[in-house]
C-alpha atoms as a PDB file:
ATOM      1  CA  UNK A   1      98.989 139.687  62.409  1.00  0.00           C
ATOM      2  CA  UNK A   2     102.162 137.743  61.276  1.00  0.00           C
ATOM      3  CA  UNK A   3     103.589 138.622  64.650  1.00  0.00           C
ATOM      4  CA  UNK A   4     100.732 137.370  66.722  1.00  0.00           C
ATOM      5  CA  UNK A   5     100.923 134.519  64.787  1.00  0.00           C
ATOM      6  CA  UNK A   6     104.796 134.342  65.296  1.00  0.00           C
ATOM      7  CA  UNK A   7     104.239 134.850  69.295  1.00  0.00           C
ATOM      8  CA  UNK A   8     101.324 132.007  69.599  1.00  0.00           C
ATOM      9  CA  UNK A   9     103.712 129.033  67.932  1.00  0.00           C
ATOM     10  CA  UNK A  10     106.508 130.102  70.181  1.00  0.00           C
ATOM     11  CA  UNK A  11     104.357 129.955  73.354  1.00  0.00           C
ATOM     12  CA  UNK A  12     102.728 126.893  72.407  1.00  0.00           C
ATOM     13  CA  UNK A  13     106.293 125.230  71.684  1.00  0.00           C
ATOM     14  CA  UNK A  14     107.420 126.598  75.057  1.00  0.00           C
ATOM     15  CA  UNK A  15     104.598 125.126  77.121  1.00  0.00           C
ATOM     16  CA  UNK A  16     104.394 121.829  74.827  1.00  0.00           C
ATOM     17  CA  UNK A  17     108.440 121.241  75.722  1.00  0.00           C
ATOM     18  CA  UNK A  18     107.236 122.280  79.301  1.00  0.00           C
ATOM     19  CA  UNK A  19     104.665 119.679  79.452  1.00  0.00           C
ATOM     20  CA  UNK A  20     107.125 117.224  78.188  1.00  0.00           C
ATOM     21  CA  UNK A  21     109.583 117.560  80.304  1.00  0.00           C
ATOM     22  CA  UNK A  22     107.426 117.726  83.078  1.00  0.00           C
ATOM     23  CA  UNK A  23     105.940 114.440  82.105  1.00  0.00           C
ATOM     24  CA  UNK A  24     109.142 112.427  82.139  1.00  0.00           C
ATOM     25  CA  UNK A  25     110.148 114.145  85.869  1.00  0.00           C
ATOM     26  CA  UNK A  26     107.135 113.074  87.321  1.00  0.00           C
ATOM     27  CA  UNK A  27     107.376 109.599  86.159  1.00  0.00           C
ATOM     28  CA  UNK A  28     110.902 109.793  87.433  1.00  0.00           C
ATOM     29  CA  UNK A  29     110.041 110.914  90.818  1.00  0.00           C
ATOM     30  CA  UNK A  30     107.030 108.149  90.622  1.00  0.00           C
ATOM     31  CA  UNK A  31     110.032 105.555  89.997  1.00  0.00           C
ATOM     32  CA  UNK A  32     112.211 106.848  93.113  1.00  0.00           C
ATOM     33  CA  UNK A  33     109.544 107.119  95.286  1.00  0.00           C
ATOM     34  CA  UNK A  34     108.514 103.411  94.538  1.00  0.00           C
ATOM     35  CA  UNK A  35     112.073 102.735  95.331  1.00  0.00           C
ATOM     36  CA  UNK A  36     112.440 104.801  98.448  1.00  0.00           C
ATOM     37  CA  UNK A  37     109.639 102.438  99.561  1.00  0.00           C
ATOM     38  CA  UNK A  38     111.116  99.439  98.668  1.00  0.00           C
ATOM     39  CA  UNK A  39     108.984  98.947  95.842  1.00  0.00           C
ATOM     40  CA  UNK A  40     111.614  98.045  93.434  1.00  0.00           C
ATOM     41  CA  UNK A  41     109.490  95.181  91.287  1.00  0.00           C
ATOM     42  CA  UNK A  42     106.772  97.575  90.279  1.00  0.00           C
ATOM     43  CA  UNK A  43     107.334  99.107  87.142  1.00  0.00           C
ATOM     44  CA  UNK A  44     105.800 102.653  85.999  1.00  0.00           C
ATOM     45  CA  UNK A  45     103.897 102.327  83.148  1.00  0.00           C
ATOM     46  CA  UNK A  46     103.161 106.259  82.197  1.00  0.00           C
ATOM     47  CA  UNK A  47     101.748 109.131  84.329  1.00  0.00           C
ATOM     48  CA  UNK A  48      98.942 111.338  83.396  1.00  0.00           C
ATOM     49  CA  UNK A  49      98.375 114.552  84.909  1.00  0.00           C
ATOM     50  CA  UNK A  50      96.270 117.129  83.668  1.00  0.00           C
ATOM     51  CA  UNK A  51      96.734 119.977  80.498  1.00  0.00           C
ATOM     52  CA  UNK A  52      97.288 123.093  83.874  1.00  0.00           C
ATOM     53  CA  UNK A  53      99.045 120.628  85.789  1.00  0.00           C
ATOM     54  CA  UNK A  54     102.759 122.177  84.857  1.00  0.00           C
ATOM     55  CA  UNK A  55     101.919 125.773  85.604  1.00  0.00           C
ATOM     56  CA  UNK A  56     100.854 125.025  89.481  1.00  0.00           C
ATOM     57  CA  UNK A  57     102.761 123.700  91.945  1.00  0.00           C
ATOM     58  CA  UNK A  58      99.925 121.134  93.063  1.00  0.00           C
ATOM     59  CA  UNK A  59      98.693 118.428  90.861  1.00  0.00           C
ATOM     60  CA  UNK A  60      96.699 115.218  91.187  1.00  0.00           C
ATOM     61  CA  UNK A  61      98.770 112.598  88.607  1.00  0.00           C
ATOM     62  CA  UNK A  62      97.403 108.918  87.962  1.00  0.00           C
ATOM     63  CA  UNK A  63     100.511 106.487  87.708  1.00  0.00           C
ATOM     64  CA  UNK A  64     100.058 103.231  85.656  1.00  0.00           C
ATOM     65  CA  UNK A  65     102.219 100.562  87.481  1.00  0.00           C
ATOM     66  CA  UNK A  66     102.545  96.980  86.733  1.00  0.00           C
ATOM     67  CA  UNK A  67     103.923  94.094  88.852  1.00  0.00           C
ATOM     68  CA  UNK A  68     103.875  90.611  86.782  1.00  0.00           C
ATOM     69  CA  UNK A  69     100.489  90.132  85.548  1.00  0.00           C
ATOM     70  CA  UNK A  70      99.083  92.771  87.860  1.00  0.00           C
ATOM     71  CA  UNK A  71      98.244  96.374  86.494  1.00  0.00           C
ATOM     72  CA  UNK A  72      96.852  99.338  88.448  1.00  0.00           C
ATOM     73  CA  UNK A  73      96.154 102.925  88.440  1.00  0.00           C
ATOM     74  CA  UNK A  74      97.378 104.970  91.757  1.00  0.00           C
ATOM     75  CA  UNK A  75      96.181 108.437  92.050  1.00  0.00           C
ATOM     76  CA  UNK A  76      98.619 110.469  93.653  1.00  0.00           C
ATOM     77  CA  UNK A  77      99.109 114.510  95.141  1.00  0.00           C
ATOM     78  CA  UNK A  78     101.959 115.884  93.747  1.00  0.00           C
ATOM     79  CA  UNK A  79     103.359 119.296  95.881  1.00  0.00           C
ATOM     80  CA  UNK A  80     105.632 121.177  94.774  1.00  0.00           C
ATOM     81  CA  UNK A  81     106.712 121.338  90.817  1.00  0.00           C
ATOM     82  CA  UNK A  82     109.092 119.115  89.620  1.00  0.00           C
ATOM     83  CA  UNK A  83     111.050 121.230  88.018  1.00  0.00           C
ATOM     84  CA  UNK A  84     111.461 124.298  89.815  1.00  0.00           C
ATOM     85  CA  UNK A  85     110.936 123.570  93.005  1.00  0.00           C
ATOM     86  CA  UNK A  86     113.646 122.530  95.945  1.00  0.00           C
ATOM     87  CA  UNK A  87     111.454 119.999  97.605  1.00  0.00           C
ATOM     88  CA  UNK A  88     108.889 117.472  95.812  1.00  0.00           C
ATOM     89  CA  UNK A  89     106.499 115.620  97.853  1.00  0.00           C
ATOM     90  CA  UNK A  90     104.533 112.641  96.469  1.00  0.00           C
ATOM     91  CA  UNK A  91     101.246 111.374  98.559  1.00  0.00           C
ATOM     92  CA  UNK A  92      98.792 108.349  97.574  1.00  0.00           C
ATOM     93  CA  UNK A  93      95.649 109.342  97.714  1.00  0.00           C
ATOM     94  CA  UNK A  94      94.089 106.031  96.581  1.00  0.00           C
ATOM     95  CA  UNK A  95      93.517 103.057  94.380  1.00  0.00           C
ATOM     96  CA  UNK A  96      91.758 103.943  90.927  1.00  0.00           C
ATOM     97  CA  UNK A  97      92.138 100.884  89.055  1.00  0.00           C
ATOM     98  CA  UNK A  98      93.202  97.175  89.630  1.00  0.00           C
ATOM     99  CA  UNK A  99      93.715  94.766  86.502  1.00  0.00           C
ATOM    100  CA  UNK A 100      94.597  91.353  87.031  1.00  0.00           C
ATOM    101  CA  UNK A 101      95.731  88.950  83.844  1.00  0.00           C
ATOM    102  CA  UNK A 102      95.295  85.368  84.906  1.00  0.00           C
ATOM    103  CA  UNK A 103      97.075  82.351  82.640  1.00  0.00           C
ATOM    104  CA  UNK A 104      98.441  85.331  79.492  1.00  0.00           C
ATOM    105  CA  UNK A 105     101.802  85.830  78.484  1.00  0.00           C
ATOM    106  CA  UNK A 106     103.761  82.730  79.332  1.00  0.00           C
END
């Protein structure tokens, strides 16, 4: 029992570093491909991706992104894994959320 015990932590510290580290790629991959586009002035707020999302190498990822007093939520298709794989392509496929703050934060 000790031993199964022993085996479940380690996996679930394996998979928790996993989804960790695949967290802060995908954000970093959201942040070059703004850049590749010329998006420079947008800045990533966090990405969300779902609990499976770092054992496949497709995933649909939300990207918070905020430009001045504008905030939105992209959806994008992610193909290919971050971290293992050669070639990582990001797609929009739409417009979930926009916020707009009018006369805050002088």
């Amino acid at each position: 029992m000790g031993r199964l015990l022993s085996l479940i932590v380690i996996v679930g510290l394996a998979y928790g570093g996993l989804y960790v580290s695949y967290g802060m790629t995908v954000k970093d991959d959201v942040e070059q491909a703004l850049a590749d586009v010329g998006l420079t002035a947008l800045e990533v707020e966090g990405v969300d991706y779902g609990p499976l999302a770092p054992l496949g190498t497709e995933a649909t990822i939300s990207a918070d992104v905020n430009y001045q007093g504008a905030s939105a939520t992209v959806d994008l298709r992610l193909h290919g894994h971050p971290l293992f794989s050669e070639e990582v392509r990001l797609e929009l496929d739409g417009l979930q959320a926009l916020r707009l703050t009018i006369g805050a934060g002088q």
